[in-house]
C-alpha atoms as a PDB file:
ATOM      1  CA  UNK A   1      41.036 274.344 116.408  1.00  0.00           C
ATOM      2  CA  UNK A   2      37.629 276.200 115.844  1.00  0.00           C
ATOM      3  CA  UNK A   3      37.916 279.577 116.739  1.00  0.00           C
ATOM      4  CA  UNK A   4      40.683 282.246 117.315  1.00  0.00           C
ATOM      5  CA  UNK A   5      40.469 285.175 119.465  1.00  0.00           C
ATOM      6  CA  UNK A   6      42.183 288.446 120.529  1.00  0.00           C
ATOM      7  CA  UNK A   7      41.731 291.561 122.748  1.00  0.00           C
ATOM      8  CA  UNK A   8      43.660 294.130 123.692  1.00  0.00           C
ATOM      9  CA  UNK A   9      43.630 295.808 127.123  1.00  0.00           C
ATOM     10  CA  UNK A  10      43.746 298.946 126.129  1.00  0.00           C
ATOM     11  CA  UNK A  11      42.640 299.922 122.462  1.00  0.00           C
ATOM     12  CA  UNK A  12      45.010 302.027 120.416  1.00  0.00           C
ATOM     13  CA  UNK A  13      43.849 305.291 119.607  1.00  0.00           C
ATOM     14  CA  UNK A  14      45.265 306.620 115.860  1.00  0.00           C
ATOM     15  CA  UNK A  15      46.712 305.488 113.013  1.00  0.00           C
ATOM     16  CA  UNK A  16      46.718 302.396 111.262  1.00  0.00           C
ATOM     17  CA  UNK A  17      44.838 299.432 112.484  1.00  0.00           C
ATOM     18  CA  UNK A  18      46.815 296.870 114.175  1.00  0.00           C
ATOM     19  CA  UNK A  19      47.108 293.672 112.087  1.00  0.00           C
ATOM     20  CA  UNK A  20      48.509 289.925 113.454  1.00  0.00           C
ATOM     21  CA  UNK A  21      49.289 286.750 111.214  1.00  0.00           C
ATOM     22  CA  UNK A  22      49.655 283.835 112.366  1.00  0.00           C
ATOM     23  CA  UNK A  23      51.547 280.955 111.410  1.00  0.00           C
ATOM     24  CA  UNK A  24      51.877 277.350 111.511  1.00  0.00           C
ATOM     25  CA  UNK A  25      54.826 275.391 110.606  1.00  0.00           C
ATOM     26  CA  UNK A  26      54.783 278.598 107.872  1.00  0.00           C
ATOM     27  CA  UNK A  27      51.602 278.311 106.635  1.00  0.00           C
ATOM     28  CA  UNK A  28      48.758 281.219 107.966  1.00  0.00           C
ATOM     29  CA  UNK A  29      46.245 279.810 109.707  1.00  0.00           C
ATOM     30  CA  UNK A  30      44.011 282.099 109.032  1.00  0.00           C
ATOM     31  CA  UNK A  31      42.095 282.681 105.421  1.00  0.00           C
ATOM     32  CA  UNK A  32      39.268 285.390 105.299  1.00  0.00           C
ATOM     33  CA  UNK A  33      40.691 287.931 106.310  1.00  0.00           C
ATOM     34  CA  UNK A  34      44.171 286.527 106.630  1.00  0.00           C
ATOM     35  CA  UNK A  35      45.268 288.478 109.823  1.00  0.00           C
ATOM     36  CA  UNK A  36      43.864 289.242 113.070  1.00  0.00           C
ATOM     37  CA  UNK A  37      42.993 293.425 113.033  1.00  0.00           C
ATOM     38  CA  UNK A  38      42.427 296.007 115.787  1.00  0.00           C
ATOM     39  CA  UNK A  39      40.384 298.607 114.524  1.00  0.00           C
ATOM     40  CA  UNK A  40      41.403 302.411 116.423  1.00  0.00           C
ATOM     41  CA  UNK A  41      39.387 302.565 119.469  1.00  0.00           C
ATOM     42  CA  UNK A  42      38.535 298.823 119.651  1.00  0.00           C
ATOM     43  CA  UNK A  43      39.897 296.207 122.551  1.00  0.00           C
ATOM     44  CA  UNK A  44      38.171 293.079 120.434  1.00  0.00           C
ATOM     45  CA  UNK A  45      39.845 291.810 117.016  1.00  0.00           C
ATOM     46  CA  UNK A  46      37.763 290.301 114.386  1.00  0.00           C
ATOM     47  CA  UNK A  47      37.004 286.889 114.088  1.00  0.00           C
ATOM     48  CA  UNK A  48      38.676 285.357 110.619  1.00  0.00           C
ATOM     49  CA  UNK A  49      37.524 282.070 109.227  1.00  0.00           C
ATOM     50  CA  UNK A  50      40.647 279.211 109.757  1.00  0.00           C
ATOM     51  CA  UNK A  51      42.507 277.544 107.019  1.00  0.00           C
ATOM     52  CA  UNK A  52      43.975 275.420 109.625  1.00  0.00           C
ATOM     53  CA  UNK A  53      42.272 273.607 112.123  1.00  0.00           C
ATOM     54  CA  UNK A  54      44.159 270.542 113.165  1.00  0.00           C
ATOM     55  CA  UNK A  55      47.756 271.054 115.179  1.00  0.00           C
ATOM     56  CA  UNK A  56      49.820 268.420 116.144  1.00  0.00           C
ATOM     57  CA  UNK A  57      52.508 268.475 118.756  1.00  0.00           C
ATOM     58  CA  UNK A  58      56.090 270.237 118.036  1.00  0.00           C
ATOM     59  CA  UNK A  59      54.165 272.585 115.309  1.00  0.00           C
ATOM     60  CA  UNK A  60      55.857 275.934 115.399  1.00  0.00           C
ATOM     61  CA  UNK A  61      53.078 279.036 115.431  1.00  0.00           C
ATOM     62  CA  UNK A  62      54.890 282.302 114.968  1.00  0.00           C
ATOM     63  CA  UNK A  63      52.272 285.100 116.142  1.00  0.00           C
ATOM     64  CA  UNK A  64      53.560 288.532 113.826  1.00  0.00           C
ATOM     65  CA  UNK A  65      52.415 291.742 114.585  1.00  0.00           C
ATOM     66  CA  UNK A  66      52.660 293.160 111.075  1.00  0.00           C
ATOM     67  CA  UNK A  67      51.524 296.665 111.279  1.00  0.00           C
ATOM     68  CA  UNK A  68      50.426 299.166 114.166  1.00  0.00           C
ATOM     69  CA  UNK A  69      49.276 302.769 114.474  1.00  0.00           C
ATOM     70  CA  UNK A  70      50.579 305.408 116.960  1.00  0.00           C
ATOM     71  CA  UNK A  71      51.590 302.381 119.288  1.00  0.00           C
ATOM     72  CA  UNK A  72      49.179 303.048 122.254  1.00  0.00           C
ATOM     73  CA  UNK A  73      47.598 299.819 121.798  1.00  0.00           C
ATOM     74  CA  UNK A  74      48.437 297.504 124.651  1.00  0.00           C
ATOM     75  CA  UNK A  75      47.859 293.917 126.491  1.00  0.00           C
ATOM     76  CA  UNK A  76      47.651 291.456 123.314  1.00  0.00           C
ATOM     77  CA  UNK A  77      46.249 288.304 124.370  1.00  0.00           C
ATOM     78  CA  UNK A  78      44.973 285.940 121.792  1.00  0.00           C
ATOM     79  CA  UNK A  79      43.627 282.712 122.296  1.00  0.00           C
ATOM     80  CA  UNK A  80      43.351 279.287 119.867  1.00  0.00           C
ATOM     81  CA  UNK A  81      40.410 277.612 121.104  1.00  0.00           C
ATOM     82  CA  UNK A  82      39.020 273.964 120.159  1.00  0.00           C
ATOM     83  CA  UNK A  83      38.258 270.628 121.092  1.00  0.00           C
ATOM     84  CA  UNK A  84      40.822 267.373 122.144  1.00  0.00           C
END
């Protein structure tokens, strides 16, 4: 895995920014920041360096939305990109 990405189709407009862990086999994948985050008024998440790379069939990722705003945020999509 090299890269992770996420959008939103429509960007939330108030409150706090929407945040996303994600797991593998328990362990976050992701290291600086740890979580994905949707600023207010943005559709693209940042872009956090990857503690894990490498996946392996049967791993279990567990994608937790872990705080949102006023909830108008909608359309999650994120995607795990890499080679094979």
């Amino acid at each position: 895995m090299t890269t992770v990405k996420a959008s939103l189709t429509t960007a939330q407009t108030s409150g706090n920014a929407i945040t996303i862990n994600i797991t593998s086999n328990t362990s976050n994948i992701l290291t600086t920041p740890s979580s994905l985050t949707f600023v207010n008024g943005q559709t693209l998440s940042n872009q956090p360096a990857l503690s894990i790379t490498s996946l392996t069939a049967n791993d279990k990722l567990e994608f937790n939305i872990t705080q949102v705003g006023d909830g108008t945020g909608v359309g999650l999509k994120i995607t795990l990109l890499g080679t094979g």
